[in-house]
Protein backbone atom coordinates (compact mmCIF):
# COMPACT_ATOMS: atom_id res chain seq x y z
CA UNK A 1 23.13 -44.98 -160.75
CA UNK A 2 23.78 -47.91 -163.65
CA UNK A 3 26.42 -47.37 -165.56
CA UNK A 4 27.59 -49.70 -168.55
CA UNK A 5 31.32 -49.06 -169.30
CA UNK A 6 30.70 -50.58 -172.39
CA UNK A 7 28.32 -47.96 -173.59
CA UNK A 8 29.51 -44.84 -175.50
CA UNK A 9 26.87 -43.38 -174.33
CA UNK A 10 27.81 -43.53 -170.32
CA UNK A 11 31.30 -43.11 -171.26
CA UNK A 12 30.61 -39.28 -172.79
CA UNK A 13 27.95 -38.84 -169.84
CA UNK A 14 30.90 -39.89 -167.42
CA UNK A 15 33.32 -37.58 -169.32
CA UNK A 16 35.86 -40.77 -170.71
CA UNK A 17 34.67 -40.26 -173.62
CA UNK A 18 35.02 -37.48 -176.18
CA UNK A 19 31.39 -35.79 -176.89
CA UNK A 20 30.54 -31.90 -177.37
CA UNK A 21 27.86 -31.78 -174.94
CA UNK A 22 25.27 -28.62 -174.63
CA UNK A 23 23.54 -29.57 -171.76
CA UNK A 24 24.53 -31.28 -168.64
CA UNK A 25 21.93 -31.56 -165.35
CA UNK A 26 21.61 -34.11 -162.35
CA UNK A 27 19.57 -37.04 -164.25
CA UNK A 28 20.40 -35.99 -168.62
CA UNK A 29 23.26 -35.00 -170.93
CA UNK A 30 22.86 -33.26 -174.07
CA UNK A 31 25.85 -33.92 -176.90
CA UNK A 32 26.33 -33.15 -180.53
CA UNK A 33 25.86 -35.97 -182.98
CA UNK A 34 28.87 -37.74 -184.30
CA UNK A 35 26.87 -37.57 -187.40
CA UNK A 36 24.02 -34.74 -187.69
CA UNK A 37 20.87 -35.13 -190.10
CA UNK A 38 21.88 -31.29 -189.97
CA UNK A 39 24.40 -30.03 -187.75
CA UNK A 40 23.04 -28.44 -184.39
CA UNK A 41 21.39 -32.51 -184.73
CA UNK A 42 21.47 -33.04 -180.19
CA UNK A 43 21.14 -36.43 -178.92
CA UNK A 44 19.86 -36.16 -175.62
CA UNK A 45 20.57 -39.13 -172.75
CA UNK A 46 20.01 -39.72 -169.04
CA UNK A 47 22.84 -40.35 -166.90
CA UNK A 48 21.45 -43.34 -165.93
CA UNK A 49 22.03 -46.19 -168.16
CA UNK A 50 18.51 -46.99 -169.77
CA UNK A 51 18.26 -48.59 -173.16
CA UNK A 52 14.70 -48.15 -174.10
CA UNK A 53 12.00 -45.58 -173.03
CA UNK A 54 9.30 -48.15 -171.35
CA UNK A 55 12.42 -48.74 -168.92
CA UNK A 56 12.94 -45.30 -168.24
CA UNK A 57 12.08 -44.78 -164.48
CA UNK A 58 9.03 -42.90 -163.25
CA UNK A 59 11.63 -40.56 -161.66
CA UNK A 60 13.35 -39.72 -164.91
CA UNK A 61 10.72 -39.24 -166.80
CA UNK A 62 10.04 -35.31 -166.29
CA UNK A 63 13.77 -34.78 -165.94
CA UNK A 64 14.47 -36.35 -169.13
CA UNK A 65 11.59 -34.83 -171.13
CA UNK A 66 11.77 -31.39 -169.75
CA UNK A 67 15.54 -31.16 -171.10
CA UNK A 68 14.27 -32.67 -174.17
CA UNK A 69 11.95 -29.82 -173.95
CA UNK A 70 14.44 -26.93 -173.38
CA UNK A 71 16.80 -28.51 -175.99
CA UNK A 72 14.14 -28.01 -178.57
CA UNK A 73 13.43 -24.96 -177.54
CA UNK A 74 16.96 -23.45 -177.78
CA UNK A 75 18.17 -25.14 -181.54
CA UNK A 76 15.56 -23.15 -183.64
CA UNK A 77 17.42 -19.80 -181.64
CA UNK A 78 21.08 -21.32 -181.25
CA UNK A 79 20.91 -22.41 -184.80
CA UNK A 80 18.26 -19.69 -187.14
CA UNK A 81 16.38 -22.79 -187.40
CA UNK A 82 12.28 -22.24 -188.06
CA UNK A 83 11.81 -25.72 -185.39
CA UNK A 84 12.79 -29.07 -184.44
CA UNK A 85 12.37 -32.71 -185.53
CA UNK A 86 12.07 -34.74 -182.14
CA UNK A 87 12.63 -38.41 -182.27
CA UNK A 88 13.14 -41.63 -180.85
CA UNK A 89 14.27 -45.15 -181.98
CA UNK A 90 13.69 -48.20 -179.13
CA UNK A 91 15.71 -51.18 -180.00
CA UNK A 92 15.11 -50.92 -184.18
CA UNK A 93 17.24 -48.38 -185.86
CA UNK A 94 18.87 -47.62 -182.19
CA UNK A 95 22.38 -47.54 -182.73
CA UNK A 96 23.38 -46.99 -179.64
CA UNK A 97 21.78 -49.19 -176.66
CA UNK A 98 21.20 -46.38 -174.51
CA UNK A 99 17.96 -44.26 -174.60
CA UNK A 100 18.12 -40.89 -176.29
CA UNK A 101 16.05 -38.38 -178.19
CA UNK A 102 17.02 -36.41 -181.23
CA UNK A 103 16.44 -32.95 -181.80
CA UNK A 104 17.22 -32.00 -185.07
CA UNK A 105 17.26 -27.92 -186.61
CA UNK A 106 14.72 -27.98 -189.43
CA UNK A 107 14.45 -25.25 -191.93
CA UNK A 108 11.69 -25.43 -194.72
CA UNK A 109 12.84 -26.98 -197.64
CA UNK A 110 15.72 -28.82 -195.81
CA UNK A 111 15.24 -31.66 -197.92
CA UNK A 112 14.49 -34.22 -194.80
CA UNK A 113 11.49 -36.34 -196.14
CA UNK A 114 9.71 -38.95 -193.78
CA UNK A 115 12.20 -40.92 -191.70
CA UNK A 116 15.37 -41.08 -193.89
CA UNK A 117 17.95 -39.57 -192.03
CA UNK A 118 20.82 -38.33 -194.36
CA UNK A 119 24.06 -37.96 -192.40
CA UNK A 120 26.85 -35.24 -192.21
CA UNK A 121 29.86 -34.72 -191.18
CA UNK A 122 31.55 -31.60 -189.38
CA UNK A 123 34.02 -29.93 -190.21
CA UNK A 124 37.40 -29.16 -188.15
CA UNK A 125 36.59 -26.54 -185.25
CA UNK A 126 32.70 -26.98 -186.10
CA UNK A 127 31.53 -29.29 -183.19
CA UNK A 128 32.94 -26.86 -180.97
CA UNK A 129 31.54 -23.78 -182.43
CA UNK A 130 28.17 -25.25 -182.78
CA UNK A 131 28.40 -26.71 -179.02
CA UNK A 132 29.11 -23.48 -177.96
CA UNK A 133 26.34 -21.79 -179.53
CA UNK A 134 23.56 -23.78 -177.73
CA UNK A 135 25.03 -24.01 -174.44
CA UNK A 136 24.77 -19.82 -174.60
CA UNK A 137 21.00 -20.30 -175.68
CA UNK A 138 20.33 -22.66 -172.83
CA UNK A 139 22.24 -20.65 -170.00
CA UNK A 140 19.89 -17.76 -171.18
């Protein structure tokens, strides 16, 4: 499997890295956001070091976007959220060179508008709490 020791990314996947991750299979890691649109905000990665989705290998493909699917599924639950914003940036606006989807909680009236993104920040203890939350969801 690539790796890039160079990547954040791998390095939370690999565990040498601090990340609060929700979801952890075979091919894809799910982690909390260093910094939510709103928190519950998942990036989700494969294990395999991929920067863009049109390099993501046929055999990653259903893994990846079936945990994308299951992440979505559980914030709205995990989080009283009403849904989900999914998205993906491929080399503009990717901050990190590794792929990965967001799923952000939504709420009407949240105040997100088109793609601006306002950040947040968690506070102490919350990364934890709200990591712990979805990984109950998504056990079921």
């Amino acid at each position: 499997m690539a790796k890039d020791q160079t990547c954040v990314f791998c390095r939370i996947v690999d565990g040498e890295a601090p990340g609060h991750v929700v979801m952890r299979t075979d091919h894809v890691v799910g982690f909390l956001d260093v910094r939510p649109v709103f928190k519950g905000h998942v990036l989700v990665v494969p294990r395999e070091h991929v920067v863009t989705l049109p390099e993501l290998p046929d055999r990653l493909v259903d893994p990846f976007f079936s945990a994308v699917r299951a992440v979505s599924a559980a914030v709205p639950q995990a989080y009283d959220a009403q849904g989900t914003f999914v998205a993906m940036n491929n080399v503009v606006s990717q901050s990190v060179a590794h792929l990965h989807m967001h799923v952000v909680p939504r709420t009407k009236g949240d105040g997100l508008r088109g793609f601006f993104w306002p950040r947040s920040r968690y506070a102490a203890g919350e990364p934890e709490e709200y990591a712990e939350r979805l990984r109950a969801v998504l056990a079921g």
